[in-house]
Protein backbone atom coordinates (compact mmCIF):
# COMPACT_ATOMS: atom_id res chain seq x y z
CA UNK A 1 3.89 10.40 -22.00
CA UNK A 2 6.46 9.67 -19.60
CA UNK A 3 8.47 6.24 -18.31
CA UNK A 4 10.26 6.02 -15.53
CA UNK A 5 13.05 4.08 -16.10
CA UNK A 6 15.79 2.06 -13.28
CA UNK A 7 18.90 3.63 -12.38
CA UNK A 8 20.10 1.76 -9.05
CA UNK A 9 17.96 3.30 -6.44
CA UNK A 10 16.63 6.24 -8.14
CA UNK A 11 14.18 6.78 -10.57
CA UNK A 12 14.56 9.08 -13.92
CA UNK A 13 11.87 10.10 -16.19
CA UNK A 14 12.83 10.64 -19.78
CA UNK A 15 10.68 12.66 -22.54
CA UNK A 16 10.32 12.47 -26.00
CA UNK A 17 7.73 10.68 -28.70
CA UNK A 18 8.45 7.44 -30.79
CA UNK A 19 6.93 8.20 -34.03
CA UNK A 20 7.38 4.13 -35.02
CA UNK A 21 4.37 2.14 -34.94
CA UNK A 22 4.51 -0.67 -32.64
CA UNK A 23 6.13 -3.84 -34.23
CA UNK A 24 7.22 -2.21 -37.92
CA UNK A 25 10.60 -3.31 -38.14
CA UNK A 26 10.53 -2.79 -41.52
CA UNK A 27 10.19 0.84 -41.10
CA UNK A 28 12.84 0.90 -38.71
CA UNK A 29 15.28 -0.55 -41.46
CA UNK A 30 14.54 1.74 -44.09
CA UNK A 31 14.61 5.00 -42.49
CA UNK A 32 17.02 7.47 -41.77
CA UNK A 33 17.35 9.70 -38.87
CA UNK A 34 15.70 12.90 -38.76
CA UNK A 35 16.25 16.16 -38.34
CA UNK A 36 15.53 19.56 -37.77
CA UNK A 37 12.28 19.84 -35.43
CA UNK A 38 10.31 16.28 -35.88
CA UNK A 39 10.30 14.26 -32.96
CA UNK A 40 13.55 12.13 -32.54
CA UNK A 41 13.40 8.72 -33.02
CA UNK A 42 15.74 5.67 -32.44
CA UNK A 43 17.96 6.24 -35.63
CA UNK A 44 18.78 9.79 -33.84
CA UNK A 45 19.71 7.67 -30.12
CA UNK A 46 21.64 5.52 -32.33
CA UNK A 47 23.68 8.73 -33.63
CA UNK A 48 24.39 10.07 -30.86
CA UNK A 49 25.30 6.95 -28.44
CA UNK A 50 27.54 5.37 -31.55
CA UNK A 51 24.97 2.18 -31.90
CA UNK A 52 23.11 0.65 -34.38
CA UNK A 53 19.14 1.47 -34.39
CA UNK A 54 18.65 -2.56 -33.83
CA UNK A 55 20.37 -2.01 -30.03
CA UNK A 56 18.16 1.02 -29.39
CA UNK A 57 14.97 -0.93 -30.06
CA UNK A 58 16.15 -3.85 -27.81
CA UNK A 59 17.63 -1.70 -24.65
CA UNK A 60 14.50 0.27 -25.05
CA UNK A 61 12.38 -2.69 -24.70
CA UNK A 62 14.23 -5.40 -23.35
CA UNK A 63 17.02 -4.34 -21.49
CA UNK A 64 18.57 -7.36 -20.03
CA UNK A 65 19.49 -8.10 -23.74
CA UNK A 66 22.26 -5.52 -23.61
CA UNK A 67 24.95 -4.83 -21.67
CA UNK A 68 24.94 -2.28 -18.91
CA UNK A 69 27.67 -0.17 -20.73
CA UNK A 70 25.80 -0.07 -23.75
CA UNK A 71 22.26 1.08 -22.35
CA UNK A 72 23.72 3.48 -19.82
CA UNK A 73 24.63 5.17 -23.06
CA UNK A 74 21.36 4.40 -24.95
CA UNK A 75 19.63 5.73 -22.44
CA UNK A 76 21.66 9.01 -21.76
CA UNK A 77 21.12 9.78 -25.35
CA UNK A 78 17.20 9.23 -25.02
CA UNK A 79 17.60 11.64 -22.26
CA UNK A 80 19.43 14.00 -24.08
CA UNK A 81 17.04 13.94 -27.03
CA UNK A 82 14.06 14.17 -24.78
CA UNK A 83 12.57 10.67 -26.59
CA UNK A 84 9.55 9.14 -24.49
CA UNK A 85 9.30 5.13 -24.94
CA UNK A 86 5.88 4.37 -25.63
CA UNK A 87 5.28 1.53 -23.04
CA UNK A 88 2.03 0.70 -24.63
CA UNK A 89 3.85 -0.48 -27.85
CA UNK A 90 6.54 -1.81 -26.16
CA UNK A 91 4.52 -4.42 -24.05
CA UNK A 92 2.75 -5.64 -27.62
CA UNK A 93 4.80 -8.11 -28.18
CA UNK A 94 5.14 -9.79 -24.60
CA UNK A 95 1.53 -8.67 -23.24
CA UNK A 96 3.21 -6.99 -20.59
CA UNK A 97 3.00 -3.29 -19.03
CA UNK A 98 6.22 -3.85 -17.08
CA UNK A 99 3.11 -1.83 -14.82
CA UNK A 100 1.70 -2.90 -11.55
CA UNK A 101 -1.72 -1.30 -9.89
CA UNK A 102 -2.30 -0.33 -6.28
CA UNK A 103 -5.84 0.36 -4.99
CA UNK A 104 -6.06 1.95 -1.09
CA UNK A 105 -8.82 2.53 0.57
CA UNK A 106 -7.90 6.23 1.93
CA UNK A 107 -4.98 7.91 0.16
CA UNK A 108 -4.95 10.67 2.76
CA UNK A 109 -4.68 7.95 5.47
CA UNK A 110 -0.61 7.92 6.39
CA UNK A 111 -0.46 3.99 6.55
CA UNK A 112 -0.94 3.83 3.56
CA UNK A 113 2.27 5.86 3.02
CA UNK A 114 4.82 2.90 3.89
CA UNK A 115 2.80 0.67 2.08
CA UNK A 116 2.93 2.39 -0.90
CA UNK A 117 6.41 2.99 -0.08
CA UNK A 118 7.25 -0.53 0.45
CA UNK A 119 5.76 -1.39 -2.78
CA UNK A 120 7.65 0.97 -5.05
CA UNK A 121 10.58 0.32 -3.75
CA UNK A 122 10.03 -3.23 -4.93
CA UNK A 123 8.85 -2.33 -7.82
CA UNK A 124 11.79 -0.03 -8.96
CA UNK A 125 14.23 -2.87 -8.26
CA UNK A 126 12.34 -5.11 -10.61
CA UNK A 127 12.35 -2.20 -13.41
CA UNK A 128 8.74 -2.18 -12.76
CA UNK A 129 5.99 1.05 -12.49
CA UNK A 130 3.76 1.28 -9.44
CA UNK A 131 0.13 2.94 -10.76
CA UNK A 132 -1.51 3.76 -7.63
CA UNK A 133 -5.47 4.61 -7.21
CA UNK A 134 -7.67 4.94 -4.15
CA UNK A 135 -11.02 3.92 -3.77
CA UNK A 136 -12.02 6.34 -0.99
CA UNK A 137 -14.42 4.06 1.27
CA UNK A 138 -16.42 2.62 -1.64
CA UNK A 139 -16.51 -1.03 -2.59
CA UNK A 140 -18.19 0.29 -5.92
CA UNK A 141 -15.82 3.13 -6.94
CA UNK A 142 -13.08 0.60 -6.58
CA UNK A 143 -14.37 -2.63 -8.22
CA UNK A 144 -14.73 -0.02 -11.38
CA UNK A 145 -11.24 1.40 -10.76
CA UNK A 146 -9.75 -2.41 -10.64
CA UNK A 147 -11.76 -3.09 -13.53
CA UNK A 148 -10.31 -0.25 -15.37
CA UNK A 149 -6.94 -0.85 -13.90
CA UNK A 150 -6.70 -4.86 -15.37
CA UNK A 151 -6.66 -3.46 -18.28
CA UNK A 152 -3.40 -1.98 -18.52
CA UNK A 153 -1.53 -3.71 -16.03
CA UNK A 154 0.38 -6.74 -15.73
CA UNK A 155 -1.37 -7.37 -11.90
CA UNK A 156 -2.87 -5.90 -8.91
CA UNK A 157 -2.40 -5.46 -4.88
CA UNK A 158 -5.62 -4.34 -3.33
CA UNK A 159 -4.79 -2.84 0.15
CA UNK A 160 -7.50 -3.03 2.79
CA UNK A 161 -10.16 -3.93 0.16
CA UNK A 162 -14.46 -3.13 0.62
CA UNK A 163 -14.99 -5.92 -2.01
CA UNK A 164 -16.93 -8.68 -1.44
CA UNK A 165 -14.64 -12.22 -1.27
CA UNK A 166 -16.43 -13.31 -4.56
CA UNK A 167 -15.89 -10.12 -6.64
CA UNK A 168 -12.03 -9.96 -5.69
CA UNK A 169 -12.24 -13.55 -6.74
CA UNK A 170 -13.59 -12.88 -9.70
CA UNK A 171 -10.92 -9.95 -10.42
CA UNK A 172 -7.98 -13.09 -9.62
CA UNK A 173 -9.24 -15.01 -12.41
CA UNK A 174 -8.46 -12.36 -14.83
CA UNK A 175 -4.67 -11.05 -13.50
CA UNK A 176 -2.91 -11.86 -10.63
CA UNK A 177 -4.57 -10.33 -7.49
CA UNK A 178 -2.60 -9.76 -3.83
CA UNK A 179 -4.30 -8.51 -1.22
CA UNK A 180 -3.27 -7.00 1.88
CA UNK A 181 -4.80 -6.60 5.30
CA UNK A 182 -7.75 -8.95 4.16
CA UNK A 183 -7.62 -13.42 4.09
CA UNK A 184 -9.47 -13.89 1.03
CA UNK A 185 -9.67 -17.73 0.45
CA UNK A 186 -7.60 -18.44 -2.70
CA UNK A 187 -6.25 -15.25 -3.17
CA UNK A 188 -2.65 -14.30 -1.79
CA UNK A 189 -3.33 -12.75 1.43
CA UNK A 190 -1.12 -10.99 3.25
CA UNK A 191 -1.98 -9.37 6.84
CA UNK A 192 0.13 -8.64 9.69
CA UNK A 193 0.04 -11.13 13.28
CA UNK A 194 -2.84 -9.08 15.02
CA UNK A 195 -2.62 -11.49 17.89
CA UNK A 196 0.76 -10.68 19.38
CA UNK A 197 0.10 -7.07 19.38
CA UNK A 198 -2.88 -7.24 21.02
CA UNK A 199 -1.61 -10.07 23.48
CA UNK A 200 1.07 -7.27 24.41
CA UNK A 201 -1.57 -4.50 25.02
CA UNK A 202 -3.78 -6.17 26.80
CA UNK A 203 -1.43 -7.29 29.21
CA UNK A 204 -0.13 -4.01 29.73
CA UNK A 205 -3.72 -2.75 30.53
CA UNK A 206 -4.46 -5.36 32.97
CA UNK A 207 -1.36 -5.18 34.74
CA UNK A 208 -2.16 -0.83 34.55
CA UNK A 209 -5.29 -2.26 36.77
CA UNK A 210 -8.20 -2.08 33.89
CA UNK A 211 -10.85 -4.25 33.74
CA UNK A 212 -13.05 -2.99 31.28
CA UNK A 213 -12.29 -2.62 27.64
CA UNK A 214 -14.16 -0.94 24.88
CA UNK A 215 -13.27 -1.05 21.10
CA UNK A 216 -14.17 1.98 18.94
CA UNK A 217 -14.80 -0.21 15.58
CA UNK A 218 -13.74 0.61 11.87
CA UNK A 219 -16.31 0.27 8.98
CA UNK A 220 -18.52 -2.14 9.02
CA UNK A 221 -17.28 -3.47 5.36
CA UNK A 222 -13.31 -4.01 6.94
CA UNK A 223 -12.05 -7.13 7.57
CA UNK A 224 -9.63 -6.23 9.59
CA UNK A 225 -11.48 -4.25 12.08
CA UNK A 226 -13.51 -7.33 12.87
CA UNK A 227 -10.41 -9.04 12.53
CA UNK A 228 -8.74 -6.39 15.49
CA UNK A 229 -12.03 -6.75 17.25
CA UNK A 230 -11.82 -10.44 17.51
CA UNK A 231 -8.13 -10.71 19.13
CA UNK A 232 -9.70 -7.95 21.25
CA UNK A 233 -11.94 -9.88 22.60
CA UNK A 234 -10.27 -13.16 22.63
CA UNK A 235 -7.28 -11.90 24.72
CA UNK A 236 -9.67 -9.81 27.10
CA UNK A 237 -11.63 -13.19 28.37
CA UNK A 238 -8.18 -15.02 28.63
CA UNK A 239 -7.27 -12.40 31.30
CA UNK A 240 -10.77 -12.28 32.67
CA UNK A 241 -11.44 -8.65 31.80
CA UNK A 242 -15.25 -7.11 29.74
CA UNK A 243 -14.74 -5.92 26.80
CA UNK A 244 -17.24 -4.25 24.39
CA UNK A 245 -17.95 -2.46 21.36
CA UNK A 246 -19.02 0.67 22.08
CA UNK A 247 -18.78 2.45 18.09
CA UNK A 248 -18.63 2.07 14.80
CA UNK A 249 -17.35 5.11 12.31
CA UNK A 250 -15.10 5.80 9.44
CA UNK A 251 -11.67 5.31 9.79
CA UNK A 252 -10.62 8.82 10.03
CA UNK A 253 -9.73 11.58 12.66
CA UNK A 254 -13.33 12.52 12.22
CA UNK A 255 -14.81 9.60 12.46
CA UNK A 256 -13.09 9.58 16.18
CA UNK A 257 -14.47 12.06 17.01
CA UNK A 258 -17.56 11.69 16.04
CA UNK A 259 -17.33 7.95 18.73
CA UNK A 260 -16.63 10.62 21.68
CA UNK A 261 -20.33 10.59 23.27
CA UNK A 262 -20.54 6.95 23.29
CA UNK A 263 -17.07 6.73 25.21
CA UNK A 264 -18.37 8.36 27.67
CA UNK A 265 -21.73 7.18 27.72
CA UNK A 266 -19.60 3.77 28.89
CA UNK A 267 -17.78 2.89 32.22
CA UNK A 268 -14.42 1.31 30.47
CA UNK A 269 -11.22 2.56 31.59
CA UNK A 270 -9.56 1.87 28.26
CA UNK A 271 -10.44 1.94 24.49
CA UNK A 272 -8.79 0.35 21.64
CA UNK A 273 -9.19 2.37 18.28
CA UNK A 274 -9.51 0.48 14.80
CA UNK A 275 -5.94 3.14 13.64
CA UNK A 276 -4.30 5.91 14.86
CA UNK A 277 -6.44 8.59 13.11
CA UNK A 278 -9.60 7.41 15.03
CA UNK A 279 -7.70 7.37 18.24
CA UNK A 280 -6.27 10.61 18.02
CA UNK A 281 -9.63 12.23 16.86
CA UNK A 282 -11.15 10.65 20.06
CA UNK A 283 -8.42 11.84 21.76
CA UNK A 284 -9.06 15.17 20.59
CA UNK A 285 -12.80 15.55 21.60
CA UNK A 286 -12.02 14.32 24.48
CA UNK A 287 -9.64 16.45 25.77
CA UNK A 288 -12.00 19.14 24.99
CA UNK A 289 -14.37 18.23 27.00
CA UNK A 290 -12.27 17.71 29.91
CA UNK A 291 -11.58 14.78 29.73
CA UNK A 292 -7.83 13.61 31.22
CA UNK A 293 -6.23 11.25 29.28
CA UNK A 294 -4.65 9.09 30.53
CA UNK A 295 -5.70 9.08 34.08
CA UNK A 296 -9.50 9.17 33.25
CA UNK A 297 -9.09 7.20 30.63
CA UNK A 298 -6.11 5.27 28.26
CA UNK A 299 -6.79 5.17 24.52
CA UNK A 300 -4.73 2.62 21.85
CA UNK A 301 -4.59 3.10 18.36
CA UNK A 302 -3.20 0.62 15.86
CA UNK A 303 -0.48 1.03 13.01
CA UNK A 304 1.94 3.36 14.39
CA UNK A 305 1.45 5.77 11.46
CA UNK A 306 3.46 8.64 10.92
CA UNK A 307 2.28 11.32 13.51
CA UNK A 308 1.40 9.24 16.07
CA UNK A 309 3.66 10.10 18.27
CA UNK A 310 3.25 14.14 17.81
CA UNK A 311 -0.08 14.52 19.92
CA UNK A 312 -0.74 15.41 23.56
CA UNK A 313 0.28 12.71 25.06
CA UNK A 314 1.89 10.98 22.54
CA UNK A 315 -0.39 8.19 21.62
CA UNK A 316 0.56 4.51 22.12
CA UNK A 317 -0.42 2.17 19.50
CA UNK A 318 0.46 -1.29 17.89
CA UNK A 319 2.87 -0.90 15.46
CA UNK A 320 1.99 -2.81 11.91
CA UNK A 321 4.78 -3.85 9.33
CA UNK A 322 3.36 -1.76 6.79
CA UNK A 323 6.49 -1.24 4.78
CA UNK A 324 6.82 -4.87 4.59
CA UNK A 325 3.70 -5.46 3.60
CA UNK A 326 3.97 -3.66 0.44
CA UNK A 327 7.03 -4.71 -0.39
CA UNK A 328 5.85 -8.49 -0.27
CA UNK A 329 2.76 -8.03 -1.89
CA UNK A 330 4.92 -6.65 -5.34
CA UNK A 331 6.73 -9.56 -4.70
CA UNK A 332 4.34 -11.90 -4.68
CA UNK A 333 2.12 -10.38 -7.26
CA UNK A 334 5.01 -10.11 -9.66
CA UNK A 335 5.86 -13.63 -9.00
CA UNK A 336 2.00 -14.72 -9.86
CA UNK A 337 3.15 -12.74 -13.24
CA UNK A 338 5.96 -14.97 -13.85
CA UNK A 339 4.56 -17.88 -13.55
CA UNK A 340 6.73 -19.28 -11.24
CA UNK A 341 6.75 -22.85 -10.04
CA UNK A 342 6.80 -22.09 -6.20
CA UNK A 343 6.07 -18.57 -5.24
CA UNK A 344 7.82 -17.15 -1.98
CA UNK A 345 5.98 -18.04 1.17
CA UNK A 346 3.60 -15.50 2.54
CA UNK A 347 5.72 -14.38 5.48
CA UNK A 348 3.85 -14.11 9.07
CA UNK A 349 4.56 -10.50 9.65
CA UNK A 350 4.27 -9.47 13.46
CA UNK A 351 2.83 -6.46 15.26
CA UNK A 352 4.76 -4.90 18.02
CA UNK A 353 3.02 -2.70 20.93
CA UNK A 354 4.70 0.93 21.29
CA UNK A 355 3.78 2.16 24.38
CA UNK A 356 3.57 6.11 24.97
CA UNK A 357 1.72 8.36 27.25
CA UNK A 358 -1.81 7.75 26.39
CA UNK A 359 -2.15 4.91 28.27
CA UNK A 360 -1.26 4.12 32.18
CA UNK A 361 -2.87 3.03 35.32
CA UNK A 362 -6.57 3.36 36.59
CA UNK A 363 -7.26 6.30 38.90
CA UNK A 364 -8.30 4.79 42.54
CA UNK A 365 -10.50 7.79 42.95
């Protein structure tokens, strides 16, 4: 096994096997350090760094009880020994993992990637381990992953989650539970400020001349796209313009695609995408079939993901603090962990409009 272990901003991984059962501090009294080819142990980092086998075991499993000097060398000695800190063991005594679990919907799906990024860049600076899953799509594949994931970590942020309000409840009752792009009612809910995105955009298109809007919708089970769909909507009638669902399909550049037909089956001038990766799949199909985008028609995606602005034209979307998001979640979940008095306030976390080339003015002809 392997831990990965703080070092300012960068993260090490050190190898090697603790042959000491957890809590037998009697054995680590009595013996003496080994040699030859048996797998190190702390009496052998206490050699080499000039300690005593007492300030191994506590910079190995509680740092802060040592000074920085001191486990700098500890651990340089691990490192040179190849020793591996069972973590397990280690979190025996406290209950604690020093681990924190991360269930996405769609690993492959790049806003996911600043999320995740977000995240373990909190993590590292609390000397914690992000343990990342993905539940591709299916409520059921990731209530058993979460499940199995409680088990061995100290809490858990479930990003865009297909659970049911009541069975991410339930998970909250047994370890602390943050979600993210989902308001689950009494569960720390993070999501980012839909409306002034959307306010932004749809301004834009009605001053481009549009009057008729259609949404290309995310899975049914997501929150959020009926969450996207709803500011949609709510900011079209304010201007006095139609808008519409037109599809439903995965949230993927296939399932774009796949919403091409009904576009143009419909008479709007502009279509809002649940993400990017729908958008630019539409775009796609579209294109081959002739369509001109964007003077037959503008198309919006949402996120901003990495890539979005690489297509034909580059696509204009509504930018989501995704980094952000991750990083506050860790915070929050880790501060559900301590047990802290007042917890920090879940932050209102805008969305900004990035305007490119897919989207412009109505064609008078």
């Amino acid at each position: 096994m392997c831990v990965k272990l703080a070092n300012g901003n960068q993260l090490r991984r050190i190898t090697l096997t603790d042959t000491t059962q957890p809590g037998d501090t009697s054995a680590d009294t009595a013996r003496t350090p080994r040699t030859g080819k048996s797998a190190p142990t702390i009496y052998d980092i206490a050699e080499l760094a000039g300690v005593n086998p007492s300030t191994v075991s506590r910079a190995l499993s509680k740092p802060g009880r040592v000074s920085a000097k001191t486990a700098q060398k500890i651990m340089d000695a691990a490192e040179t020994l190849n020793y591996q800190v069972n973590v397990f063991a280690r979190a025996l005594p406290t209950g604690r993992t020093q681990t924190i679990g991360l269930i996405v919907s769609d690993i492959t799906n790049p806003a996911y990637f600043d999320v995740i990024r977000g995240a373990e860049s909190a993590a590292a600076a609390r000397d914690y381990t992000l343990m990342l899953a993905e539940s591709k799509e299916s409520a059921e594949l990731e209530l058993t992953t979460a499940r199995r994931m409680l088990a061995t970590v100290d809490g858990l942020i479930l990003a865009s989650p297909r659970l049911s309000d009541e069975e991410i409840g339930s998970l909250s009752e047994k370890k602390p539970v943050v979600v993210i792009n989902r308001n689950v009612a009494g569960v720390p809910s993070l999501i980012a400020d839909t409306e002034f995105g959307v306010t932004e955009a749809v301004r834009h298109l009605a001053d481009m001349g549009h009057t008729e809007i259609s949404y290309v919708a995310g899975p049914e089970r997501s929150w959020m796209s009926q969450r996207r769909w709803e500011t949609i909507k709510a900011r079209c009638d304010w201007h006095g313009l139609s808008a519409s669902v037109v599809a439903s399909s995965e949230p993927t550049v296939d399932g774009g695609r796949h919403t091409a037909a009904a576009v143009r089956a419909g008479t709007a001038t502009a279509v809002f995408c649940y993400n990017d990766l729908m958008a630019i799949g539409l775009m796609r199909e579209l294109q081959a079939a002739g369509v001109e985008i964007p003077s037959e028609l503008s198309i919006l995606g949402f996120d901003n993901i990495f890539g979005s602005d690489f297509t034909t034209p580059p696509l204009s979307t509504i930018k989501s603090p995704l980094t952000e998001l991750g990083a506050a979640a860790l915070e929050h979940v880790l501060a559900a962990v301590d047990q802290l008095a007042t917890t920090p306030p879940l932050p209102a976390l805008p969305t900004q409009l990035v305007l490119r080339g897919s989207t412009g003015r109505v064609n008078a002809s």
